[in-house]
Protein backbone atom coordinates (compact mmCIF):
# COMPACT_ATOMS: atom_id res chain seq x y z
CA UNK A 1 0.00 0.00 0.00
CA UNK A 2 1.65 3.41 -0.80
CA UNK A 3 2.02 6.20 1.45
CA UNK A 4 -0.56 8.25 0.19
CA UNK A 5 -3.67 5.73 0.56
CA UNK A 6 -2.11 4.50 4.03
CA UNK A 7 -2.47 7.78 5.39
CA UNK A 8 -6.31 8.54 3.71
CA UNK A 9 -6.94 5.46 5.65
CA UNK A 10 -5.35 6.71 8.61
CA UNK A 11 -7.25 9.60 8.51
CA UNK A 12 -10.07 8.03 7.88
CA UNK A 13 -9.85 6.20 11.30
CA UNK A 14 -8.70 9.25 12.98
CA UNK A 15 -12.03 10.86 12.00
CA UNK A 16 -14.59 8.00 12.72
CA UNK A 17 -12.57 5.91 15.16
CA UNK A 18 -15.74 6.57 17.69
CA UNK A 19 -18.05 5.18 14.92
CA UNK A 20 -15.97 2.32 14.68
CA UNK A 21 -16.29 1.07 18.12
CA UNK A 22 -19.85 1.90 18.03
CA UNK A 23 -20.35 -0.71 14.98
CA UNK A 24 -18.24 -3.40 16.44
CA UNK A 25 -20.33 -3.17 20.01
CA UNK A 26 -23.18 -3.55 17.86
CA UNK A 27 -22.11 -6.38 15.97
CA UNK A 28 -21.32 -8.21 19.04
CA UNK A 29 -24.82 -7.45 20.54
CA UNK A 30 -26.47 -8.95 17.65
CA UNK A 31 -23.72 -11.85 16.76
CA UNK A 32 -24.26 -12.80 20.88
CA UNK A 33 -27.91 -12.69 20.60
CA UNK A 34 -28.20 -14.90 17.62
CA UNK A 35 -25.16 -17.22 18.75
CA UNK A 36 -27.10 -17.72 22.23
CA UNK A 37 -30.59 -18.23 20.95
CA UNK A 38 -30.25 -22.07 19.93
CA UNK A 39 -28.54 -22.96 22.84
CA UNK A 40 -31.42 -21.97 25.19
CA UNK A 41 -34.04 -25.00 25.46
CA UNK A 42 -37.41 -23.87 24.66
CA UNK A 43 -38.60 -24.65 28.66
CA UNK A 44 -35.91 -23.00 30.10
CA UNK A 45 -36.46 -20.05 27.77
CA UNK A 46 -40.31 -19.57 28.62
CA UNK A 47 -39.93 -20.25 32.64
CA UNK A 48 -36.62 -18.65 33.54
CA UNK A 49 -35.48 -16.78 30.54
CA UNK A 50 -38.18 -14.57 29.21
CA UNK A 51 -39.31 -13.57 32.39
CA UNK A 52 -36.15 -12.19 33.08
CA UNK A 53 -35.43 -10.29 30.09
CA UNK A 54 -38.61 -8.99 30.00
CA UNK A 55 -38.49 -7.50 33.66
CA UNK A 56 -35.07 -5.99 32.35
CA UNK A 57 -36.37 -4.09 29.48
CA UNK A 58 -39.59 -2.89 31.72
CA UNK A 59 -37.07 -2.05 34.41
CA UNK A 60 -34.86 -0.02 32.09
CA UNK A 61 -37.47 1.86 30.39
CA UNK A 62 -39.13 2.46 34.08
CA UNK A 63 -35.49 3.83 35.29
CA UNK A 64 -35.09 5.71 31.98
CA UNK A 65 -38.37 7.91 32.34
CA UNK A 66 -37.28 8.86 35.80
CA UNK A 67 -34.17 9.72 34.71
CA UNK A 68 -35.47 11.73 31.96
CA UNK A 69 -38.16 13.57 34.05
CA UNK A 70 -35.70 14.55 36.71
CA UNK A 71 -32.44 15.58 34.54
CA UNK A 72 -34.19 16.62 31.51
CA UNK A 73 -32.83 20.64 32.40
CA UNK A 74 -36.14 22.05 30.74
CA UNK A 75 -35.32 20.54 26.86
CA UNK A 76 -38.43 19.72 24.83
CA UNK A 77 -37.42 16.95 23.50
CA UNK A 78 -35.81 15.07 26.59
CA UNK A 79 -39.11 15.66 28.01
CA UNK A 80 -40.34 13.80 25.19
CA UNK A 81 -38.31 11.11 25.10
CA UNK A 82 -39.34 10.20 29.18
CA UNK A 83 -42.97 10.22 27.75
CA UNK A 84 -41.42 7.67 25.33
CA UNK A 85 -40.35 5.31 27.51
CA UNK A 86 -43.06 5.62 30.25
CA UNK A 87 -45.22 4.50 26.98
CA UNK A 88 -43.00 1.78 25.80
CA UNK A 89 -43.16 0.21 29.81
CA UNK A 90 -46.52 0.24 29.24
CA UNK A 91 -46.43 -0.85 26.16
CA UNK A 92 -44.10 -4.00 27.17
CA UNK A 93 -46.48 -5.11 30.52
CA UNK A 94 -49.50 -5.48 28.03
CA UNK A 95 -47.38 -7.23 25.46
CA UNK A 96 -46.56 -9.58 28.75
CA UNK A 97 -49.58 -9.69 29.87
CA UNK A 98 -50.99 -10.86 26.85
CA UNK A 99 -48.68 -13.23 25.87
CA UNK A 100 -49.28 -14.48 29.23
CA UNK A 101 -53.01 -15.21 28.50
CA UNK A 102 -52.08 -16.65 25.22
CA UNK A 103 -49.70 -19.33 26.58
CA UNK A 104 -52.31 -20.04 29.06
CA UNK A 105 -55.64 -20.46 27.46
CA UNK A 106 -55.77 -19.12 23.35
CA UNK A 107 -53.34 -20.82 21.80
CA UNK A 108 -51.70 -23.66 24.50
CA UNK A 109 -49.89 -25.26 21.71
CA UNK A 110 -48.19 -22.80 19.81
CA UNK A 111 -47.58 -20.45 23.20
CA UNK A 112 -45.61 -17.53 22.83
CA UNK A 113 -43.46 -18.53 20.36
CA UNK A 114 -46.11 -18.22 17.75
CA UNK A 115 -45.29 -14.99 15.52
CA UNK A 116 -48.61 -13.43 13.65
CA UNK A 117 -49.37 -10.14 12.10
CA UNK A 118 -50.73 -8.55 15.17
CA UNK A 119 -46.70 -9.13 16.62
CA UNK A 120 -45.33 -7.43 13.82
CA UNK A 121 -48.00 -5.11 14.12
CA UNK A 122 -46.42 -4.43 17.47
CA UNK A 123 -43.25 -4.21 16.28
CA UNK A 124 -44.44 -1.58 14.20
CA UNK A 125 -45.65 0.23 17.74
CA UNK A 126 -42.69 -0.10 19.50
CA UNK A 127 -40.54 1.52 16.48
CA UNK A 128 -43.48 4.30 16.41
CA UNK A 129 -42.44 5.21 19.62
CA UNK A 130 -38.32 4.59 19.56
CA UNK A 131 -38.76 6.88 16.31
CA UNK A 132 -40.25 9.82 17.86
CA UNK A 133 -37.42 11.14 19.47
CA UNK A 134 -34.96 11.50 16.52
CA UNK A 135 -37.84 12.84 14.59
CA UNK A 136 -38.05 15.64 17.59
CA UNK A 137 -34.59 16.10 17.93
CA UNK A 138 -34.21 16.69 14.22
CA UNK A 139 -37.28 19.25 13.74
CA UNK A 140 -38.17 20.83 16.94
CA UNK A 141 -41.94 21.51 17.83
CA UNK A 142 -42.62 19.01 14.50
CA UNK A 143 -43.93 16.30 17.21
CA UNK A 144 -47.22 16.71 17.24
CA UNK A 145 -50.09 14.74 18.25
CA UNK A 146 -51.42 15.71 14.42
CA UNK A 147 -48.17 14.42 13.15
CA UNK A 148 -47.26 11.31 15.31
CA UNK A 149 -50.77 9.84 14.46
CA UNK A 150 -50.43 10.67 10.82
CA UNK A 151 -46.97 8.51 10.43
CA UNK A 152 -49.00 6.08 12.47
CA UNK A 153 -51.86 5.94 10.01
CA UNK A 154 -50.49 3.47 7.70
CA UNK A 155 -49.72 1.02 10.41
CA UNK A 156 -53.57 1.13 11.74
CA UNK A 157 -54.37 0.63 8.17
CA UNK A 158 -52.58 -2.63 7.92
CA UNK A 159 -54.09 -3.56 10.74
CA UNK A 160 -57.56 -3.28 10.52
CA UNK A 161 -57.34 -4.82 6.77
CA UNK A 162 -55.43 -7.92 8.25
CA UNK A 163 -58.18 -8.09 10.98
CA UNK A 164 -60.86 -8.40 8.59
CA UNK A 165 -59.28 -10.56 5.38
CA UNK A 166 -56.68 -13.36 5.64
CA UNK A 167 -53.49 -11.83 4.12
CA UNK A 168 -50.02 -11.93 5.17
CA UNK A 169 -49.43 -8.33 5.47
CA UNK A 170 -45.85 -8.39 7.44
CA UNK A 171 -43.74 -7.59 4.68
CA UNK A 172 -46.25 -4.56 4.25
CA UNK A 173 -45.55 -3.84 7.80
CA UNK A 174 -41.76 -4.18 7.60
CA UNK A 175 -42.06 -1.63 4.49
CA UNK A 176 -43.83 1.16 6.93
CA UNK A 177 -40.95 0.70 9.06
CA UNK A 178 -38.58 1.32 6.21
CA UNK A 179 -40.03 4.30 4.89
CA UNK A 180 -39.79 5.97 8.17
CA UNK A 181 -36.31 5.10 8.44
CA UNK A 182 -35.27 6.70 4.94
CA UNK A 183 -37.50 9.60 5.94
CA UNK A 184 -35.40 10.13 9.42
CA UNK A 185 -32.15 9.80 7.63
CA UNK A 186 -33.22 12.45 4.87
CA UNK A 187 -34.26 14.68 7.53
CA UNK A 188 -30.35 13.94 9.42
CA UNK A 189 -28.77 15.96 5.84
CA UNK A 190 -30.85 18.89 6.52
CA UNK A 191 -30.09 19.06 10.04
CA UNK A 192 -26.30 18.74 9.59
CA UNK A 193 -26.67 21.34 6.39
CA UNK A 194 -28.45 23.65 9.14
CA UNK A 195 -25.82 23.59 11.49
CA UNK A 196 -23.44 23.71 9.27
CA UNK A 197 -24.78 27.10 7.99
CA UNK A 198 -24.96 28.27 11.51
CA UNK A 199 -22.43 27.37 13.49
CA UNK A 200 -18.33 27.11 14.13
CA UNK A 201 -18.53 23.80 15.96
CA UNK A 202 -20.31 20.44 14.90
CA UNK A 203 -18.86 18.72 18.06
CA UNK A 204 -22.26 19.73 19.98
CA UNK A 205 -24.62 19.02 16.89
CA UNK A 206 -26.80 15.32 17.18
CA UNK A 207 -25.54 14.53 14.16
CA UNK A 208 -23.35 11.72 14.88
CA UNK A 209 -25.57 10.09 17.53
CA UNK A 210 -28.87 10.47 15.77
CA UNK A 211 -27.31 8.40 13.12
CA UNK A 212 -26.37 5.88 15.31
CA UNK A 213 -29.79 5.56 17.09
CA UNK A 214 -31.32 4.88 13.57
CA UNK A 215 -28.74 2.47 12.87
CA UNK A 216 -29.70 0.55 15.92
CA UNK A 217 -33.40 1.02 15.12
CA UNK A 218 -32.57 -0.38 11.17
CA UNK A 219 -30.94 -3.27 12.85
CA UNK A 220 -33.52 -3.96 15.40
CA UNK A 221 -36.01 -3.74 12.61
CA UNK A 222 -34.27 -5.98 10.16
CA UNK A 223 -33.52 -8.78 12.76
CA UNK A 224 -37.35 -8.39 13.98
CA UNK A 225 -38.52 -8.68 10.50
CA UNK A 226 -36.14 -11.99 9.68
CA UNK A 227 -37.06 -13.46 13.03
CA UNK A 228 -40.55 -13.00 11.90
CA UNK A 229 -40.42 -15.57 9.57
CA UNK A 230 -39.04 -18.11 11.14
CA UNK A 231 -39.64 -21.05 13.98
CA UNK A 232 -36.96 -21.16 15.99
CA UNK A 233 -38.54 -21.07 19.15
CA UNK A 234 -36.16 -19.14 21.24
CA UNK A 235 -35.91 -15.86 18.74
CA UNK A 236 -37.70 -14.00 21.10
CA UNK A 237 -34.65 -14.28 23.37
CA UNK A 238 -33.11 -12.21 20.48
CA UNK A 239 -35.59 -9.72 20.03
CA UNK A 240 -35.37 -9.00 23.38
CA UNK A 241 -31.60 -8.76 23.92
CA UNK A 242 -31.52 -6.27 20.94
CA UNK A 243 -34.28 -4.11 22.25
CA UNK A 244 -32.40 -4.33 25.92
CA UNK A 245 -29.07 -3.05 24.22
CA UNK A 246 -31.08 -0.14 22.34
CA UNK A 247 -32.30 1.29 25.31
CA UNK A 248 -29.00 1.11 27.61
CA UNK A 249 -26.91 2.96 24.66
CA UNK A 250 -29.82 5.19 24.07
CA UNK A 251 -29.97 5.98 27.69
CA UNK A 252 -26.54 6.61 28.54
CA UNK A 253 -26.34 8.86 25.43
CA UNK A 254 -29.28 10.92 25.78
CA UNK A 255 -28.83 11.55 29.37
CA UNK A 256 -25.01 13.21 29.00
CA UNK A 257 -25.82 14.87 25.70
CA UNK A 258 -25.20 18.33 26.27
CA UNK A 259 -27.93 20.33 24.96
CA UNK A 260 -28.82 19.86 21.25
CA UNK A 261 -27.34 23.23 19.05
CA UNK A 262 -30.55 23.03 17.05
CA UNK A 263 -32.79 24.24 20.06
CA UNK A 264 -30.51 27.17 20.45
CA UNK A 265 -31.38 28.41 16.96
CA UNK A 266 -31.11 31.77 16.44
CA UNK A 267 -35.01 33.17 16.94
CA UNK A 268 -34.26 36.96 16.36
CA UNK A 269 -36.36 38.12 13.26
CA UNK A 270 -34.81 40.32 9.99
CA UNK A 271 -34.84 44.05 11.79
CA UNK A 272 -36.52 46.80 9.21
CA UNK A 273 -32.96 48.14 8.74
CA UNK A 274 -31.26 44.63 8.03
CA UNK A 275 -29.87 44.66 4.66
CA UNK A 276 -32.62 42.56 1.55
CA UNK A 277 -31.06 40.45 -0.87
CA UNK A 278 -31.85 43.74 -3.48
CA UNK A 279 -29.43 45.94 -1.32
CA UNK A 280 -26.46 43.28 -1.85
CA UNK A 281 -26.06 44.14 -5.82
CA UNK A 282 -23.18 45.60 -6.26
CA UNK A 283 -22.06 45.73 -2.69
CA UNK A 284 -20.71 41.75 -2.17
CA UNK A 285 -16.96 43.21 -2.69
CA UNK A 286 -17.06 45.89 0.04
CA UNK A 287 -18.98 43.54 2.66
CA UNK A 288 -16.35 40.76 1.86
CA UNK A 289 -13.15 43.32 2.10
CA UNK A 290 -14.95 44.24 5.59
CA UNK A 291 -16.05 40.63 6.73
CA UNK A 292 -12.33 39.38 6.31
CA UNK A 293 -10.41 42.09 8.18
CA UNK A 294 -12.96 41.68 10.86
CA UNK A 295 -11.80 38.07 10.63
CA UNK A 296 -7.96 38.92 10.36
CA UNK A 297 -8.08 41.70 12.92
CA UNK A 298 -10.29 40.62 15.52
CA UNK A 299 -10.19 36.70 15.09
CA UNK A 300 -13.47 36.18 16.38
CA UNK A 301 -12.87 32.49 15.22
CA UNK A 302 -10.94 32.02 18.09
CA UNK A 303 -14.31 32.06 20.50
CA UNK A 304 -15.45 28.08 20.52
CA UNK A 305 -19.38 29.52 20.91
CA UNK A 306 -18.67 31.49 17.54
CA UNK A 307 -21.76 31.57 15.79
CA UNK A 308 -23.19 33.06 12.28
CA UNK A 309 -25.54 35.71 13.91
CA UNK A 310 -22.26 37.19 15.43
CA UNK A 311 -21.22 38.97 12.18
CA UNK A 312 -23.78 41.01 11.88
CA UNK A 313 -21.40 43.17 14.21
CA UNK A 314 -19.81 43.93 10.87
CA UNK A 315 -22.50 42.53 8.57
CA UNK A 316 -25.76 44.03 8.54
CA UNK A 317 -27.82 41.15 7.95
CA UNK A 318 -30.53 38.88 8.82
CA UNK A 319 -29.36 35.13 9.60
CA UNK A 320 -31.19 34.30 6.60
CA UNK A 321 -28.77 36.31 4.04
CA UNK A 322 -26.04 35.89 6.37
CA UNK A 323 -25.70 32.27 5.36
CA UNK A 324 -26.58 33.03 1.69
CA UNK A 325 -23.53 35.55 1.66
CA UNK A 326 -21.17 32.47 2.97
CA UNK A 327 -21.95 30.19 0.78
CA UNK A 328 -22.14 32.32 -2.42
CA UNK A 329 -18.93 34.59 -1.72
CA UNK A 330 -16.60 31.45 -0.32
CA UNK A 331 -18.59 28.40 -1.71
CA UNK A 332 -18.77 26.40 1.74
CA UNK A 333 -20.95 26.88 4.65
CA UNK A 334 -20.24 28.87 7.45
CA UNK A 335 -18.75 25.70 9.62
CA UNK A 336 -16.39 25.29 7.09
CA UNK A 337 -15.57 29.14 6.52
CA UNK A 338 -14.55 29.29 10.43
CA UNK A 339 -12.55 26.01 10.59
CA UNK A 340 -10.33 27.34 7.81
CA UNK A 341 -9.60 30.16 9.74
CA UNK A 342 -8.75 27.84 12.93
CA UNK A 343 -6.89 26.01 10.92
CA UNK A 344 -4.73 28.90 9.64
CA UNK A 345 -4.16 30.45 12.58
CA UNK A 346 -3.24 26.62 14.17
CA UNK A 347 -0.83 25.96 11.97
CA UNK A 348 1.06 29.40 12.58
CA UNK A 349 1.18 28.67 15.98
CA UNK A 350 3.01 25.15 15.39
CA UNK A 351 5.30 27.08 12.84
CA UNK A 352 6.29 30.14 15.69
CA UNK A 353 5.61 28.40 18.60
CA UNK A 354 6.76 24.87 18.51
CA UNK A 355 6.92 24.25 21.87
CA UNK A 356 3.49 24.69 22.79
CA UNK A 357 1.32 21.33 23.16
CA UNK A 358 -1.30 19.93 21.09
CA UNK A 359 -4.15 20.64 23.62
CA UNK A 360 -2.65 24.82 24.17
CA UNK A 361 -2.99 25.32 20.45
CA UNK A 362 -6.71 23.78 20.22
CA UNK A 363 -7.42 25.90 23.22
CA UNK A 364 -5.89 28.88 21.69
CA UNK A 365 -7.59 28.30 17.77
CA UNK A 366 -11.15 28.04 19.00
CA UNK A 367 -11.21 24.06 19.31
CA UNK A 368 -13.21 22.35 21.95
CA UNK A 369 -10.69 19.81 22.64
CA UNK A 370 -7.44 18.35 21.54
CA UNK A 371 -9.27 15.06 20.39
CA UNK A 372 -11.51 17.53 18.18
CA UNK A 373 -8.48 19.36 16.75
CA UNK A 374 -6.53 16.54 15.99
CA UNK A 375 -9.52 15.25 14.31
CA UNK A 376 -10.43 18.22 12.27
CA UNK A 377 -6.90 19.34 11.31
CA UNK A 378 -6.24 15.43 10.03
CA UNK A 379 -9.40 16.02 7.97
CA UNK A 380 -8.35 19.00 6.17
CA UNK A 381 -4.97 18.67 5.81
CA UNK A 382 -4.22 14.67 5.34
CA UNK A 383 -2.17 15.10 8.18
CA UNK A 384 -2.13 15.12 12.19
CA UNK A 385 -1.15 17.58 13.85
CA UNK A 386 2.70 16.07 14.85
CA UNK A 387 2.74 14.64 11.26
CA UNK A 388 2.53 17.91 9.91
CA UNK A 389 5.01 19.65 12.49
CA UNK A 390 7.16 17.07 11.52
CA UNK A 391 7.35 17.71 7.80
CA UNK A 392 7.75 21.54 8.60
CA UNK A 393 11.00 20.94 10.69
CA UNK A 394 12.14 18.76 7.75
CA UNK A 395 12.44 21.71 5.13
């Protein structure tokens, strides 16, 4: 392998390392579950074994509402997500409950490892409600009561139609599930291309993590779908072990998330005297001169919390042509525009200053971290940080 595409890959790993760990924990989750399944006898799994792991996801979605409703620090959508989980314990008890009465006197021969439409059906349920929160995360206030039953509509649809006429509607069911998926991930590219236009740091966007949770979700969905179809009598042990490991990652995510940056969007509207995209002609040159010696003189880069909104100290503009001066002046969003300048200013320091330490120059260019800078100045420049001192002392 040459030296070039050994350090692309390098780089590559530098930048999703924490992506890479996430993948392999989740391969081992489901690679466990399915390993595991045949080894459990079918007794053993119904009297000891389901009990158990279905007291353990009730347990965890019980501890994960209170933990929600006590350290959700006034943010919509952790409020939301305890509402989730308070439904989905609810949710689980009548799904045990019924099961319960189905084992016992419906169905005494097939038991619970029977797997109908109505199962899928709640399948469908429980990803109605694990899907709520990204969809709140990623458009605030779009949660509605309106809008949550409207995604739901489908699913009733299927369901009434398989009540009434003998079809096998699961694949139909599995589709919903799909489309809401795609939808989520769609909506994930807008949210990044927001921030992006609006602030100097993606380290505190949901980006990242929302994509994860929907990976998990995908995952969960495909395995419950596949399982679906099948006897083996112990797959609920898998089910159940995948929908355990969901909600512990989710959990310990969404609790230490700082606060998401799209909820601190900028609310202020266009002022009367805020410059109209008809009182740019002409004048793009002289607000560009002025916008970069602001940048040069006062290096407001250099502030982690630097957001778009703050130029209008030189730029008399709404947020709105603020980010449509960005990205038709300099051809990159506003993220981008600000981590060039970091970048600039980080790589002088190495050259005048080489004794200073990796974490006092991320400090001192506007970085929230030394992990971050390293990460960010290995994106843009194919190099890490000592790499690149390294070459410099070389010429």
């Amino acid at each position: 392998m040459d030296e070039k595409r050994y350090r692309n890959l390098r780089v590559f790993y530098y930048e999703y390392r924490s992506e890479f760990l996430f993948g392999w924990l989740l391969l081992a989750a489901v690679v466990l579950s399915y390993a595991l399944a045949p080894l459990i006898p079918a007794g053993i799994f119904r009297s000891i074994v389901s009990p158990i792991q279905n007291t353990a996801i009730i347990t965890v979605t019980l501890i994960n509402t209170w933990a929600m409703f006590r350290h959700n620090n006034g943010i919509r959508v952790r409020r939301i997500y305890a509402m989730i989980m308070a439904s989905l314990a609810v949710l689980m008890i009548v799904g045990v409950c019924y099961r319960m009465s189905v084992n016992n006197e419906l169905r005494p021969a097939e038991g619970i490892f029977s797997f109908e439409g109505w199962e899928m059906l709640g399948g469908d349920l429980i990803a109605w409600f694990l899907l709520a929160y990204p969809s709140e995360l990623l458009r605030p206030g779009w949660l509605t009561w309106k809008n949550a039953l409207t995604r739901l509509l489908p699913v009733i649809v299927i369901g009434v139609i398989d009540w009434f006429v003998p079809w096998d509607l699961r694949w139909l069911l599995a589709l919903v599930l799909v489309v809401w998926i795609v939808l989520l991930f769609h909506h994930v590219r807008v949210y990044r291309k927001y921030c992006e236009d609006n602030f100097s740091s993606m380290e505190e966007t949901d980006e990242r993590w929302v994509i994860r949770y929907l990976v998990m979700i995908a995952v969960l969905g495909l395995s419950y779908g596949y399982l679906s179809f099948i006897e083996t009598p112990t797959r609920l042990f898998t089910q159940q072990w995948l929908l355990f490991f969901v909600l512990v990652y989710t959990n310990d995510q969404v609790i230490f998330r700082s606060k998401p940056w799209i909820e601190q969007a900028d609310d202020e509207q266009a002022n009367d005297d805020s410059l109209k995209s008809e009182d740019l002609t002409g004048a793009n040159a002289d607000y560009r001169r002025a916008l970069e010696q602001w940048m040069d003189t006062e290096k407001p880069y250099l502030n982690p919390y630097f957001r778009l909104t703050d130029m209008r100290q030189v730029l008399p503009m709404n947020r709105t042509y603020l980010s449509q001066f960005i990205n038709a002046e300099y051809d990159c969003t506003f993220y981008q525009f600000v981590t060039n300048y970091r970048i600039e200013e980080a790589k002088r320091l190495m050259r005048e200053n080489p004794e200073l330490k990796v974490q006092q120059i991320a400090e001192q260019c506007g970085f929230s971290s030394a992990t971050v800078f390293g990460r960010i100045f290995a994106r843009e420049t194919g190099l890490t940080p000592t790499e690149w001192i390294a070459e410099v002392d070389n010429k």
